[in-house]
C-alpha atoms as a PDB file:
ATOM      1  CA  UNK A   1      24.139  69.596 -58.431  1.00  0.00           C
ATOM      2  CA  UNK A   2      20.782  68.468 -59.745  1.00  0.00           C
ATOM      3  CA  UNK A   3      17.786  69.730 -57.846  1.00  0.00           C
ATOM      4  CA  UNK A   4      16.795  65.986 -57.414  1.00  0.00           C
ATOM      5  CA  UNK A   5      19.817  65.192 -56.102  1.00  0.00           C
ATOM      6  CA  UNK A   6      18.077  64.261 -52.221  1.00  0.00           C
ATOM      7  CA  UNK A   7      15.652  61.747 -54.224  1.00  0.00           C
ATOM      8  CA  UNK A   8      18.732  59.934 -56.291  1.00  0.00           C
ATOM      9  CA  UNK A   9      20.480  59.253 -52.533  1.00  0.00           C
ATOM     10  CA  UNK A  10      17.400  58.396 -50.884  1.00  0.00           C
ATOM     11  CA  UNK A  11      16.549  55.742 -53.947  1.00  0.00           C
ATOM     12  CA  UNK A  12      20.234  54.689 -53.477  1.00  0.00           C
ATOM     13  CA  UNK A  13      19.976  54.000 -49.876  1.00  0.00           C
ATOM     14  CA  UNK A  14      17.146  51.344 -51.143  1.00  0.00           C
ATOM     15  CA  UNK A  15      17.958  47.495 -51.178  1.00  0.00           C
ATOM     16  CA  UNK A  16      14.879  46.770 -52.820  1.00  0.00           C
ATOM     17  CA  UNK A  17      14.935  45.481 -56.540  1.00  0.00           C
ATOM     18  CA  UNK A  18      12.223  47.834 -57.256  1.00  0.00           C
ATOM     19  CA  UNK A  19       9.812  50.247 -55.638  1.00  0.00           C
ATOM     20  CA  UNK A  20       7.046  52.549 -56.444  1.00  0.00           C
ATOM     21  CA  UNK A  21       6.710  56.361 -54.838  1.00  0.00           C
ATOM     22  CA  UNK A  22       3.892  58.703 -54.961  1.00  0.00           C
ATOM     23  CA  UNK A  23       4.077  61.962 -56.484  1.00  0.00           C
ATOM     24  CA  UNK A  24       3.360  63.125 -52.655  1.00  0.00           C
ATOM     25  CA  UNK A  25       6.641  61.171 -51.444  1.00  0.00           C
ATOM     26  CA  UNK A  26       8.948  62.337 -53.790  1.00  0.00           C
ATOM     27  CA  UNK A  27       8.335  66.090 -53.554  1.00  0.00           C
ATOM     28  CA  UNK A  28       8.844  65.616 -49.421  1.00  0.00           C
ATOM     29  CA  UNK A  29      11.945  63.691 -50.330  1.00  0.00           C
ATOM     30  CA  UNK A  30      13.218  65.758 -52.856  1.00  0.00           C
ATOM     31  CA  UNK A  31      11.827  69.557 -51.115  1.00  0.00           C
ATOM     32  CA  UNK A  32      10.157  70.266 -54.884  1.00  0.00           C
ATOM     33  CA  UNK A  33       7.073  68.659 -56.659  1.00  0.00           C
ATOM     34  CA  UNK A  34       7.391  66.512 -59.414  1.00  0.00           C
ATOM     35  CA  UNK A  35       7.229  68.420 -63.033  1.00  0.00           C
ATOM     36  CA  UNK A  36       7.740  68.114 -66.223  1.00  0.00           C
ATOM     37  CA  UNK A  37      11.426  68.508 -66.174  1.00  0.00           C
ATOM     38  CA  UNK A  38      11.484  65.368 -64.062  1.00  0.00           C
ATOM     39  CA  UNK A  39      11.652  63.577 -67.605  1.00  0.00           C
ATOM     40  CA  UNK A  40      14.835  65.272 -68.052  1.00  0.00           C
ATOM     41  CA  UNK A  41      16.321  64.344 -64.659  1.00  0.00           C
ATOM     42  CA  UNK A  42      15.564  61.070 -64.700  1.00  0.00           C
ATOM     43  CA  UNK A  43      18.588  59.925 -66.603  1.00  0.00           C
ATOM     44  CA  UNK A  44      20.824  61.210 -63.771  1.00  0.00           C
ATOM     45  CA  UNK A  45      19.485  58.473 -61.534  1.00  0.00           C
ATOM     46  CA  UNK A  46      21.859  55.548 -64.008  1.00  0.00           C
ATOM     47  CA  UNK A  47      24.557  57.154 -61.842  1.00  0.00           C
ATOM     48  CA  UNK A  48      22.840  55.779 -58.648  1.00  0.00           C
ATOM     49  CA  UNK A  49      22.339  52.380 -59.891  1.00  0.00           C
ATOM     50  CA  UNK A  50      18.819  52.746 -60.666  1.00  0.00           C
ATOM     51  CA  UNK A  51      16.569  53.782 -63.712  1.00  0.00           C
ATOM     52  CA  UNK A  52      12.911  54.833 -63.911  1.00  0.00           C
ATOM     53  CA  UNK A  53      10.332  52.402 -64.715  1.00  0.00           C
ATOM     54  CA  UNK A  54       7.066  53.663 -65.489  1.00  0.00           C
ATOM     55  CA  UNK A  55       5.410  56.998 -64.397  1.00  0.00           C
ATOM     56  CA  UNK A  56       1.903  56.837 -63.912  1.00  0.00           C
ATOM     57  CA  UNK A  57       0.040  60.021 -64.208  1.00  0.00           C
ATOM     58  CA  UNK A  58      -3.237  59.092 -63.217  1.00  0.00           C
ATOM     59  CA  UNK A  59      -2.258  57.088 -60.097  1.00  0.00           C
ATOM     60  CA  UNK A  60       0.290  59.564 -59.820  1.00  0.00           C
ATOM     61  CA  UNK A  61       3.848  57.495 -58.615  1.00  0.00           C
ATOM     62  CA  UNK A  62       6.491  56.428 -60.338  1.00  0.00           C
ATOM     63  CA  UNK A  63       8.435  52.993 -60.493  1.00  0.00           C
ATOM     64  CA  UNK A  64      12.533  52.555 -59.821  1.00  0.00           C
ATOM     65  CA  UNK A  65      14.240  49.432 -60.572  1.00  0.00           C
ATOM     66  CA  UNK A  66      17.620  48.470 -59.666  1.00  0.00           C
ATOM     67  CA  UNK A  67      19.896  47.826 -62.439  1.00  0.00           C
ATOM     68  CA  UNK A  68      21.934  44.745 -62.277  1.00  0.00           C
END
């Protein structure tokens, strides 16, 4: 079980082609801030039917887009 695991269903539950999240969201979605290990995670979420688009440090959110 991956500790983003809450964040991947919540994505999943999303109809929307793509979306953006803030930094803020995602740790009360996912219970945990965002690090650095995030980079590693994010590969789980191809699994869910969606993939990371870009993370923006300085505006701090990150983009998901469905895959088709």
């Amino acid at each position: 079980m991956s500790k983003y695991n809450a964040l991947w269903e919540y994505i999943q539950k999303s109809e929307s082609q793509s979306f953006m999240l803030t930094f803020e969201e995602i740790q009360n979605i996912a219970g945990i801030p965002i690090d650095h290990s995030f980079l590693k995670y994010k590969k789980e979420l191809l699994e869910y039917g969606y993939q990371v688009g870009k993370i923006s440090m300085k505006e701090q959110r990150v983009v998901f887009n469905k895959i088709n």
